[in-house]
C-alpha atoms as a PDB file:
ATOM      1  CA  UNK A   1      14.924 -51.362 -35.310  1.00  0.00           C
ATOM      2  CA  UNK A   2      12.538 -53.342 -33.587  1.00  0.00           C
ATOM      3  CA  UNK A   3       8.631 -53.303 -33.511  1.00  0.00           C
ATOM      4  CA  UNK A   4       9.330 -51.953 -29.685  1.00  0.00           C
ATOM      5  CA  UNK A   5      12.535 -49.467 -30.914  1.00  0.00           C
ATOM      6  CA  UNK A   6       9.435 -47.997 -33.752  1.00  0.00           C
ATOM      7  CA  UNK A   7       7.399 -47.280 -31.128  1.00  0.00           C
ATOM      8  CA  UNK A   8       9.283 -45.989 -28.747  1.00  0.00           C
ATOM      9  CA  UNK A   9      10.370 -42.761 -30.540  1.00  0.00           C
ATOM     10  CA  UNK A  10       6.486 -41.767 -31.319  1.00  0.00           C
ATOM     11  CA  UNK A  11       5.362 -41.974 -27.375  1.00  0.00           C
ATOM     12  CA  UNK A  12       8.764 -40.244 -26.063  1.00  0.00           C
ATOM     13  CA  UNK A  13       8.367 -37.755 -28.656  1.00  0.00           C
ATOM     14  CA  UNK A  14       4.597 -37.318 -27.494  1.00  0.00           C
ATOM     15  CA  UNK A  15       5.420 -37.042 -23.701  1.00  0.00           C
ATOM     16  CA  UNK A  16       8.012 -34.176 -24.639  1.00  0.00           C
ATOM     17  CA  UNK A  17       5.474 -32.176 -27.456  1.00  0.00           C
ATOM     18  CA  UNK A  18       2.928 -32.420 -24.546  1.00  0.00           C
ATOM     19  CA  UNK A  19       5.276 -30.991 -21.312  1.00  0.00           C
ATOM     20  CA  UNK A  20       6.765 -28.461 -23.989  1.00  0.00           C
ATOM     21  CA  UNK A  21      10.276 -30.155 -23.518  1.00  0.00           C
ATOM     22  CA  UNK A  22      10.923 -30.292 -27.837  1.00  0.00           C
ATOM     23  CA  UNK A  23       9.649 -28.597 -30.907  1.00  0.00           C
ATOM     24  CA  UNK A  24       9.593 -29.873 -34.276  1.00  0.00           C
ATOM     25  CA  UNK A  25      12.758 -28.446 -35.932  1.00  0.00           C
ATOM     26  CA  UNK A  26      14.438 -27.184 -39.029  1.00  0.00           C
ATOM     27  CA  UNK A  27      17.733 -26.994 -37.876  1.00  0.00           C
ATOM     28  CA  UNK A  28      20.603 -27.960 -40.051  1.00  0.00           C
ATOM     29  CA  UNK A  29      21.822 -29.990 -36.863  1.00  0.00           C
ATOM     30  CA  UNK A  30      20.608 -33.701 -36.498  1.00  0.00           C
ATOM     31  CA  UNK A  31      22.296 -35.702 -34.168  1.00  0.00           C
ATOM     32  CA  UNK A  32      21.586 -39.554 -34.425  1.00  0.00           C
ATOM     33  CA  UNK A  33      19.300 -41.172 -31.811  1.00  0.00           C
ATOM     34  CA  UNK A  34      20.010 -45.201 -30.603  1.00  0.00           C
ATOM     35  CA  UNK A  35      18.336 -47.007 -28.127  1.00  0.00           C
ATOM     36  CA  UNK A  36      19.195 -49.072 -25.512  1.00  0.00           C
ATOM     37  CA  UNK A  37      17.118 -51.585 -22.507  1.00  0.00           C
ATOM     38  CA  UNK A  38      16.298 -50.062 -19.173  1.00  0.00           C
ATOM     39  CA  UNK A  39      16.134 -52.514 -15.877  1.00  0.00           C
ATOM     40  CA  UNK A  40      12.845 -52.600 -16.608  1.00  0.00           C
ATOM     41  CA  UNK A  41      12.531 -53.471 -19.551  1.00  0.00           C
ATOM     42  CA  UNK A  42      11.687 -50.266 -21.290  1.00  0.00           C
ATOM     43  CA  UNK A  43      13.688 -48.577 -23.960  1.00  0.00           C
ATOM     44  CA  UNK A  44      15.646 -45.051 -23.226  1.00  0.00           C
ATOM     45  CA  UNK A  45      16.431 -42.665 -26.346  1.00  0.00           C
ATOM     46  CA  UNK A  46      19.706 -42.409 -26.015  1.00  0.00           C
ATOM     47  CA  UNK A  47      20.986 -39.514 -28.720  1.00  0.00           C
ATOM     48  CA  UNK A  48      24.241 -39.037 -29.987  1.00  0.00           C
ATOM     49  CA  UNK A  49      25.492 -35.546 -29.017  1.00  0.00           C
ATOM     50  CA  UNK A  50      29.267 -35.823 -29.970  1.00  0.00           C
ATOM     51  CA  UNK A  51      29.472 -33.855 -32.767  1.00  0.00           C
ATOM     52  CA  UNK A  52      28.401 -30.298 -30.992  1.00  0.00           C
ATOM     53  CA  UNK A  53      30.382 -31.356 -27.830  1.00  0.00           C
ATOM     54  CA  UNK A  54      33.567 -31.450 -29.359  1.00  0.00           C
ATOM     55  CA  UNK A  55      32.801 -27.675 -30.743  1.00  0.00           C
ATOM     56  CA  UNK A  56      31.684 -26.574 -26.619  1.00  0.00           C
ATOM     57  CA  UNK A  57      33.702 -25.045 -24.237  1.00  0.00           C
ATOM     58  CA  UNK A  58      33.697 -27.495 -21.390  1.00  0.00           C
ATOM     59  CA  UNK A  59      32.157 -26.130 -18.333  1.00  0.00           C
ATOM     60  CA  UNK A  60      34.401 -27.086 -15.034  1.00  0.00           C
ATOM     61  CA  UNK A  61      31.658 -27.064 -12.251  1.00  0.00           C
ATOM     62  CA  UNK A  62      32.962 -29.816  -9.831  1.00  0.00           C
ATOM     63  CA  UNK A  63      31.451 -32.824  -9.630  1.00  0.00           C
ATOM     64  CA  UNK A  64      30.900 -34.148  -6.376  1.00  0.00           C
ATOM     65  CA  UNK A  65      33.436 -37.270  -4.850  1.00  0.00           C
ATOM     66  CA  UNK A  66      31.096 -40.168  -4.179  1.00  0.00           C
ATOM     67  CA  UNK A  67      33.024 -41.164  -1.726  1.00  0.00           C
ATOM     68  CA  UNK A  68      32.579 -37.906   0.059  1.00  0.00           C
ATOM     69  CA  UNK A  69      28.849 -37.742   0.065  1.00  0.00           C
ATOM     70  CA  UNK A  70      28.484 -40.988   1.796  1.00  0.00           C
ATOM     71  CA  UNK A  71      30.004 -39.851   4.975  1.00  0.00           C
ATOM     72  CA  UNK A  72      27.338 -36.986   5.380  1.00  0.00           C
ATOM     73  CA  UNK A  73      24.914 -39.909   6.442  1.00  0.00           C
ATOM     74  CA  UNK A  74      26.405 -41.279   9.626  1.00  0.00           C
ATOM     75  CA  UNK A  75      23.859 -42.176  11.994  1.00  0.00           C
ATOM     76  CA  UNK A  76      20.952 -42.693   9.737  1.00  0.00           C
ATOM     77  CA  UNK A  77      17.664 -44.726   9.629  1.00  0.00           C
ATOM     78  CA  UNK A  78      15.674 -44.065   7.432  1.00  0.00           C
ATOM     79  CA  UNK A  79      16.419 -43.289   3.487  1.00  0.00           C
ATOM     80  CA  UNK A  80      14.284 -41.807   0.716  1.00  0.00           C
ATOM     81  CA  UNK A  81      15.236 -41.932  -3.114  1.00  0.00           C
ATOM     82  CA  UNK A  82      14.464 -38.638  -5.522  1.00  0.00           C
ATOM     83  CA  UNK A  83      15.155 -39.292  -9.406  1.00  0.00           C
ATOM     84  CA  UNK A  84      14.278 -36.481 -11.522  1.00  0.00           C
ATOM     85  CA  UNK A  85      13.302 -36.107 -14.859  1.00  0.00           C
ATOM     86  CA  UNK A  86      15.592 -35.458 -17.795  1.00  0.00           C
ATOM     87  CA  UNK A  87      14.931 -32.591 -19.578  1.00  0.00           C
ATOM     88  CA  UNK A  88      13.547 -30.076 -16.964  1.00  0.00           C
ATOM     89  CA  UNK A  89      11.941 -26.510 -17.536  1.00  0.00           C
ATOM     90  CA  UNK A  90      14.644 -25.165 -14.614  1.00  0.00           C
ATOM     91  CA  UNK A  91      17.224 -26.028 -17.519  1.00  0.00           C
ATOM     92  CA  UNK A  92      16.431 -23.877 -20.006  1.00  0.00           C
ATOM     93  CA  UNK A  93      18.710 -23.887 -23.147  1.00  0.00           C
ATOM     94  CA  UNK A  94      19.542 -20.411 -24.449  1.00  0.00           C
ATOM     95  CA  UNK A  95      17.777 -19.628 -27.411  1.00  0.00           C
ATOM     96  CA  UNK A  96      20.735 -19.452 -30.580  1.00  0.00           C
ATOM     97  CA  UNK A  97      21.697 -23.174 -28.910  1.00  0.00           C
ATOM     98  CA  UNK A  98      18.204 -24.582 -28.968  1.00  0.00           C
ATOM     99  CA  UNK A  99      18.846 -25.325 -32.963  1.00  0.00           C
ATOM    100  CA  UNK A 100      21.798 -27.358 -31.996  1.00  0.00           C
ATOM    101  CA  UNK A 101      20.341 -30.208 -29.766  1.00  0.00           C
ATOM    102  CA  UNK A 102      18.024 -30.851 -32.938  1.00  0.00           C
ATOM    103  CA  UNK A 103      17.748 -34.945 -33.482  1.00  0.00           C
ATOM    104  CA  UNK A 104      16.504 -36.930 -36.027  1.00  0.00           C
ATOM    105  CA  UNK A 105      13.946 -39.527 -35.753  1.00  0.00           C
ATOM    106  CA  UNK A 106      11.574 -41.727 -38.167  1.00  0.00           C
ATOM    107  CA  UNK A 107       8.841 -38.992 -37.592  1.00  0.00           C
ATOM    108  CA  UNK A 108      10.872 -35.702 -38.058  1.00  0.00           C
ATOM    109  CA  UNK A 109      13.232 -33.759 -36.982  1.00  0.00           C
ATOM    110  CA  UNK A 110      13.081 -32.183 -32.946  1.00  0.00           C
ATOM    111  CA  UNK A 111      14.649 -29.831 -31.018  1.00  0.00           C
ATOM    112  CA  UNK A 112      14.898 -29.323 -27.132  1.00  0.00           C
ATOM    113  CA  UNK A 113      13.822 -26.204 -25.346  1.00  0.00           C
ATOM    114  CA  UNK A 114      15.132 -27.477 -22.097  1.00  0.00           C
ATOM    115  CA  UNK A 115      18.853 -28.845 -21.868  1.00  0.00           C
ATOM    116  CA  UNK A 116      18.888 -32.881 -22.169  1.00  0.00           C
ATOM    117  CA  UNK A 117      21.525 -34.931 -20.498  1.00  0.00           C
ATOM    118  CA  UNK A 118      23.767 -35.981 -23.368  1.00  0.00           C
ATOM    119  CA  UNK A 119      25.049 -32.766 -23.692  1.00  0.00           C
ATOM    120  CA  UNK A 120      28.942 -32.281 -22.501  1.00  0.00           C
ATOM    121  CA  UNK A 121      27.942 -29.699 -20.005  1.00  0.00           C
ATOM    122  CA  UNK A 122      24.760 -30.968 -18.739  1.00  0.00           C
ATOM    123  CA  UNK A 123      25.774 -32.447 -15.437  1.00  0.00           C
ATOM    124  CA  UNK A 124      27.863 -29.472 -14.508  1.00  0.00           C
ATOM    125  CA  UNK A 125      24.932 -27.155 -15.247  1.00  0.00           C
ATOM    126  CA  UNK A 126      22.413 -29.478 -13.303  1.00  0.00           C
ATOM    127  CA  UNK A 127      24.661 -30.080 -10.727  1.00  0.00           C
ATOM    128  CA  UNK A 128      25.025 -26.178  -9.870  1.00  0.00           C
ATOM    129  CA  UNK A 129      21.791 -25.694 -10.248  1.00  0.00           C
ATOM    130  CA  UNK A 130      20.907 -28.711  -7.744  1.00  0.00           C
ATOM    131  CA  UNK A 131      23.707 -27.458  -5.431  1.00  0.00           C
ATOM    132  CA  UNK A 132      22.214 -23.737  -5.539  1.00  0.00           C
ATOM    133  CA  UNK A 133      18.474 -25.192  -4.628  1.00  0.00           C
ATOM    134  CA  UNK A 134      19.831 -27.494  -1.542  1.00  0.00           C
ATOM    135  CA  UNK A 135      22.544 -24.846  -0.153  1.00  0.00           C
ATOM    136  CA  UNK A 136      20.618 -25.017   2.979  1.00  0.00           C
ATOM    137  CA  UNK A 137      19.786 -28.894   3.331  1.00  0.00           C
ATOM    138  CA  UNK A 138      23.211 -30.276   1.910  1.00  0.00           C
ATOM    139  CA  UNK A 139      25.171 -32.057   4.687  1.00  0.00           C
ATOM    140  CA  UNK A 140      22.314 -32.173   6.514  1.00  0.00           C
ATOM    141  CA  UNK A 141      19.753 -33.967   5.483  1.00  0.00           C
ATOM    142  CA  UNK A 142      20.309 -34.254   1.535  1.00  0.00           C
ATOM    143  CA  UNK A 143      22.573 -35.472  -0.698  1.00  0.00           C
ATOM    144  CA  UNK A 144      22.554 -34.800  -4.168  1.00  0.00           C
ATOM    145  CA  UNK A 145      24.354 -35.729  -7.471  1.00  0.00           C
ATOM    146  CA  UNK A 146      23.009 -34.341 -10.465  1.00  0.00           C
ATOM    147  CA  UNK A 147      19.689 -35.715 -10.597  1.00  0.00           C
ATOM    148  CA  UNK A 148      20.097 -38.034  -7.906  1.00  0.00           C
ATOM    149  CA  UNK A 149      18.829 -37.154  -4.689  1.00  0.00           C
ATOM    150  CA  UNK A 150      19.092 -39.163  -1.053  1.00  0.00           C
ATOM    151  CA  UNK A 151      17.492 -37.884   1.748  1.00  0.00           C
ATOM    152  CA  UNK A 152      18.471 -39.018   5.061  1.00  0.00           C
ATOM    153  CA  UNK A 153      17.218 -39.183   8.580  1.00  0.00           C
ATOM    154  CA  UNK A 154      17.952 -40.910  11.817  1.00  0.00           C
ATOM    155  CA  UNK A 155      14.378 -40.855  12.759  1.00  0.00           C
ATOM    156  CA  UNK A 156      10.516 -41.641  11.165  1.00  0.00           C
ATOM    157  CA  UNK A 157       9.816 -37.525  12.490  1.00  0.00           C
ATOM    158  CA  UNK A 158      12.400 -35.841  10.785  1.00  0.00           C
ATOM    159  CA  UNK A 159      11.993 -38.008   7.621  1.00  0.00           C
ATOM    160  CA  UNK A 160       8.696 -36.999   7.285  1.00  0.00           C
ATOM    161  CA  UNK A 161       9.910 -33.259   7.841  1.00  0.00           C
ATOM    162  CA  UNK A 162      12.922 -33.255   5.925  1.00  0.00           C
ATOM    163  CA  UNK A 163      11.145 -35.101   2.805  1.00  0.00           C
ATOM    164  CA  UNK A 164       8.223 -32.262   2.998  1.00  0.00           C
ATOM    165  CA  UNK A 165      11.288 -29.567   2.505  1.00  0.00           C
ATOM    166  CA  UNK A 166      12.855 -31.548   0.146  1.00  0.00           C
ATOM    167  CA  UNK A 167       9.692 -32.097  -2.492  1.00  0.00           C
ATOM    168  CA  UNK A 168       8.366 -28.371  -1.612  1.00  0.00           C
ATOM    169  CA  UNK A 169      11.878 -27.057  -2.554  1.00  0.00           C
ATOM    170  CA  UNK A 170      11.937 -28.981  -6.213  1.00  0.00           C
ATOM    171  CA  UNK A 171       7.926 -27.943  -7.077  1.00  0.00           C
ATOM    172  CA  UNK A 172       9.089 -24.284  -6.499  1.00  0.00           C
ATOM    173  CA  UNK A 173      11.988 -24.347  -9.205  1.00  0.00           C
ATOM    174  CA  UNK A 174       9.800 -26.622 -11.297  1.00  0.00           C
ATOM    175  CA  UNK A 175      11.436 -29.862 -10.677  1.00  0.00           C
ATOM    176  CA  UNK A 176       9.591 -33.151 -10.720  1.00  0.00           C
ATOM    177  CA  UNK A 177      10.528 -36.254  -9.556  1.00  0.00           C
ATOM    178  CA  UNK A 178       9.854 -39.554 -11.813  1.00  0.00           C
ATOM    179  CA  UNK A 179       7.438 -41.711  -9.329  1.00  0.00           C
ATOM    180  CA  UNK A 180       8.528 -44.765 -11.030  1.00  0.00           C
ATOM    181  CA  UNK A 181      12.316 -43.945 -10.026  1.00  0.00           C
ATOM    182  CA  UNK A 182      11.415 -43.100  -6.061  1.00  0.00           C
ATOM    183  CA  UNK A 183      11.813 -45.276  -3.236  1.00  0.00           C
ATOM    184  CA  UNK A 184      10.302 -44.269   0.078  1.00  0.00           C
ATOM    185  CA  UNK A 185      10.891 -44.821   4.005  1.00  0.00           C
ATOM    186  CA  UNK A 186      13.595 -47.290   3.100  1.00  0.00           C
ATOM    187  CA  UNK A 187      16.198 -48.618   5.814  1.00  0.00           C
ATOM    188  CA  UNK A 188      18.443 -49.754   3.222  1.00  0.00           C
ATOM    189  CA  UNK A 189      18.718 -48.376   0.069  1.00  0.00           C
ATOM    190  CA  UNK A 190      20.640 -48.551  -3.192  1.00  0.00           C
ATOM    191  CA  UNK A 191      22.796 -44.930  -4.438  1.00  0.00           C
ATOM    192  CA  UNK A 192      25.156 -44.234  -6.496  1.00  0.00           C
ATOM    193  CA  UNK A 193      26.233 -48.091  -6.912  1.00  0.00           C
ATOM    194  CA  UNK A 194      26.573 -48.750  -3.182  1.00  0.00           C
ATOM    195  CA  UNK A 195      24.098 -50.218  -0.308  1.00  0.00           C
ATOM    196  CA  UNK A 196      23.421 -47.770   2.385  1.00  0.00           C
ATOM    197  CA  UNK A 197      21.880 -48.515   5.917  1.00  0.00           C
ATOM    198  CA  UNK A 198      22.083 -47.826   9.379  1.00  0.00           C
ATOM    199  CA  UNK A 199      25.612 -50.195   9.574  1.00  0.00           C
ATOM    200  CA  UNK A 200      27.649 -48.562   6.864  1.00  0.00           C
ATOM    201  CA  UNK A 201      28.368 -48.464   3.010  1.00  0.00           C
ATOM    202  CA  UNK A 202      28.800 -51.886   1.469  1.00  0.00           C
ATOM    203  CA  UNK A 203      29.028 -52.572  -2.417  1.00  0.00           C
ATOM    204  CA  UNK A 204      26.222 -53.168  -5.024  1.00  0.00           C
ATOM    205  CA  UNK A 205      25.916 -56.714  -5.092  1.00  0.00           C
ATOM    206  CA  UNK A 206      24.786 -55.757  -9.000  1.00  0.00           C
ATOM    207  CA  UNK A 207      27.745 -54.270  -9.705  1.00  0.00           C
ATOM    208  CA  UNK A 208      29.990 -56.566  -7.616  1.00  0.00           C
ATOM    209  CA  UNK A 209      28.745 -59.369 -10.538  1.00  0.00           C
ATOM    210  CA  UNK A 210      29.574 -57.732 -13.248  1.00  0.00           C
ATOM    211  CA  UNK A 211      32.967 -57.223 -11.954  1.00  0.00           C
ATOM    212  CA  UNK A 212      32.955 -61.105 -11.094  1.00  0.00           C
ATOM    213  CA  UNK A 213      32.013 -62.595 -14.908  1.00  0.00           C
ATOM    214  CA  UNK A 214      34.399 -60.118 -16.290  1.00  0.00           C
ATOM    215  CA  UNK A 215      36.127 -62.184 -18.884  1.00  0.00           C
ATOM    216  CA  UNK A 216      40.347 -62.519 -18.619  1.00  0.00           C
ATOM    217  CA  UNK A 217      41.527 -59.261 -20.779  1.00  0.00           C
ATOM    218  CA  UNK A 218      42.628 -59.714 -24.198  1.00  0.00           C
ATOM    219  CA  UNK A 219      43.772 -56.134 -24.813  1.00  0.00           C
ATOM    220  CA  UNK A 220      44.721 -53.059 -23.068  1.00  0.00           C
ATOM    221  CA  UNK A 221      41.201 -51.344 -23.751  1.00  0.00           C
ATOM    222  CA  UNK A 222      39.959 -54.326 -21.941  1.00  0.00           C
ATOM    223  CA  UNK A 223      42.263 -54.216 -18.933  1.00  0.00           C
ATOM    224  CA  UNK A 224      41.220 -50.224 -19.004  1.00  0.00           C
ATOM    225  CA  UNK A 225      37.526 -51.111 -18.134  1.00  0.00           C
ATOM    226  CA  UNK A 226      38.276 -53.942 -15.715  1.00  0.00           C
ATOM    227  CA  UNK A 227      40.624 -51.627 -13.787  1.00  0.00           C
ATOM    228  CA  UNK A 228      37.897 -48.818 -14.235  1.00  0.00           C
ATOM    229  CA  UNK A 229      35.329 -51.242 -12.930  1.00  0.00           C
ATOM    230  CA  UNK A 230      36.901 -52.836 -10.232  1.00  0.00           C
ATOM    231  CA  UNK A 231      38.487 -49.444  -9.182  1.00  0.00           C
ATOM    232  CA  UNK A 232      35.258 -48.193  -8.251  1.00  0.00           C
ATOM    233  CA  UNK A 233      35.563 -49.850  -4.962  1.00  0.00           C
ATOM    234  CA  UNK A 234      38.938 -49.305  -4.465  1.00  0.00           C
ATOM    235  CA  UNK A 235      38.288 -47.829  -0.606  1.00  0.00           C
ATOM    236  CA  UNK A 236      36.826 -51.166   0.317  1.00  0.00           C
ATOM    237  CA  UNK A 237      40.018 -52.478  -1.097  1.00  0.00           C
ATOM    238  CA  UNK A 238      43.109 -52.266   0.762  1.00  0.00           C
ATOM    239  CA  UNK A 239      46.399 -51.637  -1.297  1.00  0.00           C
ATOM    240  CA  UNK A 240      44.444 -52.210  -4.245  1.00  0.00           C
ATOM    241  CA  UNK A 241      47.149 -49.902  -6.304  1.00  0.00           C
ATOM    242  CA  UNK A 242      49.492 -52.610  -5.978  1.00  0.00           C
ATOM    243  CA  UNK A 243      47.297 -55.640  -6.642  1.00  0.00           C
ATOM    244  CA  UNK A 244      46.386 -53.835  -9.805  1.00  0.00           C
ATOM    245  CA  UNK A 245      50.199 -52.812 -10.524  1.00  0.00           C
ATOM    246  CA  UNK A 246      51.083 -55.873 -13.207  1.00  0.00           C
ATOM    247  CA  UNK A 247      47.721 -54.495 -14.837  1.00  0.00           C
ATOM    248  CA  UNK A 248      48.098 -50.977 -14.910  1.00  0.00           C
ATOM    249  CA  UNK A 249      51.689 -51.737 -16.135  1.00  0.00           C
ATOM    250  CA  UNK A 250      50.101 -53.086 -19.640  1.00  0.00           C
ATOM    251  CA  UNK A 251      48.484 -49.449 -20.279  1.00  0.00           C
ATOM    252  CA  UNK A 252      52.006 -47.667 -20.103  1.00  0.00           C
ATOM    253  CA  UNK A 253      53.152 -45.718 -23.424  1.00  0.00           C
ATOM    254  CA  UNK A 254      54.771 -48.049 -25.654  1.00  0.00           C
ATOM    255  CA  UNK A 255      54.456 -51.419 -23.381  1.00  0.00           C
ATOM    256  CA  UNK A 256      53.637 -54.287 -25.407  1.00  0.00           C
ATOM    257  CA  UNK A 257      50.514 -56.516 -24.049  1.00  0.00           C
ATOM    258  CA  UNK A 258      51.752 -59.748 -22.725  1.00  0.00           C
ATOM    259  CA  UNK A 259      48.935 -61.094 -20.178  1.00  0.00           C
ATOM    260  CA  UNK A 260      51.704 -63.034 -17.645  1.00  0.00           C
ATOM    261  CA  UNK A 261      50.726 -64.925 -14.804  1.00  0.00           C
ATOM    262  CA  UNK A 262      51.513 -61.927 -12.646  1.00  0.00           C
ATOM    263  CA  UNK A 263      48.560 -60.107 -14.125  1.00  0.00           C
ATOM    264  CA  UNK A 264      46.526 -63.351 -13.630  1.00  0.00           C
ATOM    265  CA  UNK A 265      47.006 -63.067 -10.483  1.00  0.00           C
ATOM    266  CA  UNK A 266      46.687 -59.641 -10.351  1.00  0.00           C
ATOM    267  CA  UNK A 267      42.997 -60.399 -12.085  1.00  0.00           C
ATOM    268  CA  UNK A 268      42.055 -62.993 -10.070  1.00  0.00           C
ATOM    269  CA  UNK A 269      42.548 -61.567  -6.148  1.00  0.00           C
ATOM    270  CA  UNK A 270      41.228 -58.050  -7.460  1.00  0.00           C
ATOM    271  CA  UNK A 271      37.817 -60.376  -7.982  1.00  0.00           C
ATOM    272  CA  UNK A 272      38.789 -62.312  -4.739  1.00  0.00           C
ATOM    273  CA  UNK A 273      39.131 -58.927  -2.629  1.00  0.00           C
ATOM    274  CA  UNK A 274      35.857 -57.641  -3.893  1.00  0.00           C
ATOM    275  CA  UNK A 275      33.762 -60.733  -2.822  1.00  0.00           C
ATOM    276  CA  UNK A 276      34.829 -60.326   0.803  1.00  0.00           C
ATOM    277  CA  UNK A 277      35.243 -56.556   0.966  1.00  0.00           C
ATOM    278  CA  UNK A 278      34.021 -55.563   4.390  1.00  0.00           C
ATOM    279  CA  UNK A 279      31.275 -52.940   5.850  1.00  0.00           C
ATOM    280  CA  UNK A 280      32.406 -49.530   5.377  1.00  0.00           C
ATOM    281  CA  UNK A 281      31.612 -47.900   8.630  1.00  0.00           C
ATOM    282  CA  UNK A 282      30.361 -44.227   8.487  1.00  0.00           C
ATOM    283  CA  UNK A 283      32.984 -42.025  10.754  1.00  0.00           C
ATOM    284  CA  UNK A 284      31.231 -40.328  13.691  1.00  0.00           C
ATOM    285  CA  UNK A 285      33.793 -37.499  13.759  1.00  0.00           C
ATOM    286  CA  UNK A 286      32.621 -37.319  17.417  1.00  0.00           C
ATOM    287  CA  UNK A 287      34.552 -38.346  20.655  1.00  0.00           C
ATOM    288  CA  UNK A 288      38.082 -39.096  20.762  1.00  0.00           C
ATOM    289  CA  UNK A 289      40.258 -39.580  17.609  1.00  0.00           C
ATOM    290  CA  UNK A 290      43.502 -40.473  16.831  1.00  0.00           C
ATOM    291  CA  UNK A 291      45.457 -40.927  13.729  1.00  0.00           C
ATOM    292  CA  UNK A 292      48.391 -43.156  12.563  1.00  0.00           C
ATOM    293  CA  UNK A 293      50.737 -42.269   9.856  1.00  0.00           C
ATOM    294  CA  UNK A 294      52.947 -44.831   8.494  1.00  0.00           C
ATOM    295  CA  UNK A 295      57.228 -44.156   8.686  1.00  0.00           C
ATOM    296  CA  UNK A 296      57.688 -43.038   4.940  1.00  0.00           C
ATOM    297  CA  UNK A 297      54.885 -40.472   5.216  1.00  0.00           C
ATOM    298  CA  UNK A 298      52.963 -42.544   2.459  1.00  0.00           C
ATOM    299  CA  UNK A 299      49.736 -43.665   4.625  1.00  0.00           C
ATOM    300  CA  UNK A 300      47.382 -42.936   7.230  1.00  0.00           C
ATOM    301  CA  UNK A 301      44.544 -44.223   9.439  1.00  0.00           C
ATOM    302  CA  UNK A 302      42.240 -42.776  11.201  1.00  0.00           C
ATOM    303  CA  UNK A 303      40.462 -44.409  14.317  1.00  0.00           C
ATOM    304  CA  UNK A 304      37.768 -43.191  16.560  1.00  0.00           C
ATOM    305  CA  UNK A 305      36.852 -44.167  19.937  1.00  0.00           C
ATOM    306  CA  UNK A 306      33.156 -45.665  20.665  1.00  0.00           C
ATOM    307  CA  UNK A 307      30.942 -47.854  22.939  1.00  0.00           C
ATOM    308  CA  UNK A 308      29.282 -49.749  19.702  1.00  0.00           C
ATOM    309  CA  UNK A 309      32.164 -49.864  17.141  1.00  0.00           C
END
């Protein structure tokens, strides 16, 4: 490890002794701990929990569709940003499983008292517990997913309101937000890998690169990410099921890998398509409406009436 890696583990490990978050441990458990580069530049822990999620019954708590939650925030002006800490006192781990999230490090061996994210059914859990705190603000005002949280406002007045319920609401149940991670009184803001503002949705231009240098596929795992990339953003991309076909062709059972000029193609205008995707315009669901199905059933569109749009 690095000099930076060395100390890393000593000050996270002091940040969690001192908000009671971990325990030096004797458990029999030790699951391995890796780090990787923040934005930043800092380090996160990252710790590899595979070994006791294969033995846990999955938890099936619905995860939000992204594409869902952006809808909820037609009309809006004015943003605000909530990231919470991992590893919360809300989340308490029951006691005969604390033993199991033990992990090994060059100073010891520690144990969580909280639930960390890393664990298979830590999103689930955090997400019902989010959903159960909001129940009265969701679809109006916040939008949350798992430790996410936008709130949203078309004016200054009720941001100012909505943002007192919001941080009131998560000091009650314990829950604090990371400073470093918030971003206040914002008119466009970054969530959840898209842009946000008063226009519409529109792609992270971040994420929109990566997608861009992305290397021509020299396997099927390969052309499994790529599609998973690029896919997204498949709403800002129209038919993108059959631009992607000679791709998603390779991953069939049994199909031998054979990159043809179809797929090139295929590769190439997925790339061009995303580099002039257009302004995803939040639906009003207000005023007149009408909808267009296609002859065979297979499609739809639905078109509202308006005086801007």
């Amino acid at each position: 490890m690095s000099s930076k890696e060395l100390v890393e583990p000593k000050e996270q490990l002091e940040t969690c002794r001192r908000r009671a978050l971990s325990d030096p441990s004797s458990s029999p458990w030790g699951a391995p701990v890796l780090f990787v580069s923040k934005k930043d530049g800092s380090m996160r822990m990252c710790i590899d929990y595979r070994s006791p999620n294969e033995m846990t019954i999955k938890n099936k708590y619905p995860l939000p569709r992204i594409d869902d939650l952006f809808d909820r925030a037609e009309g809006s002006k004015v943003f605000l940003q909530d990231r919470l800490e991992v590893g919360l006192p809300s989340a308490q781990d029951r006691e005969e499983d604390i033993h199991k999230t033990a992990f090994v490090t060059g100073y010891g061996r520690y144990e969580f008292t909280v639930m960390p994210f890393g664990l298979t059914n830590a999103p689930a859990y955090f997400m019902n517990l989010m959903n159960k705190i909001f129940m009265d603000e969701l679809d109006k005002h916040v939008i949350v997913f798992i430790d996410d949280i936008l709130v949203y406002s078309k004016t200054i007045e009720e941001h100012e309101e909505h943002l007192r319920k919001v941080l009131e609401k998560l000091r009650s149940h314990r829950l604090y937000a990371k400073f470093s991670k918030c971003e206040f009184w914002l008119e466009r803001i970054s969530y959840l890998g898209h842009i946000i503002t008063a226009e519409g949705v529109t792609m992270d231009p971040e994420k929109v690169e990566a997608v861009m240098e992305w290397p021509q596929p020299t396997n099927v795992s390969e052309v499994r990410s790529f599609i998973g990339l690029a896919g997204f953003y498949r709403r800002f991309i129209g038919g993108f099921a059959k631009i992607a076909k000679p791709m998603t062709a390779l991953q069939k059972k049994g199909a031998r890998f054979e990159w043809t000029e179809a797929c090139e193609k295929s590769f190439q205008e997925l790339k061009a398509k995303l580099t002039s995707a257009p302004v995803l315009v939040l639906s009003t669901f207000t005023g007149t409406s009408s909808y267009t199905v296609t002859r065979l059933g297979k499609g739809w569109v639905a078109s509202s009436c308006g005086t801007t749009r």
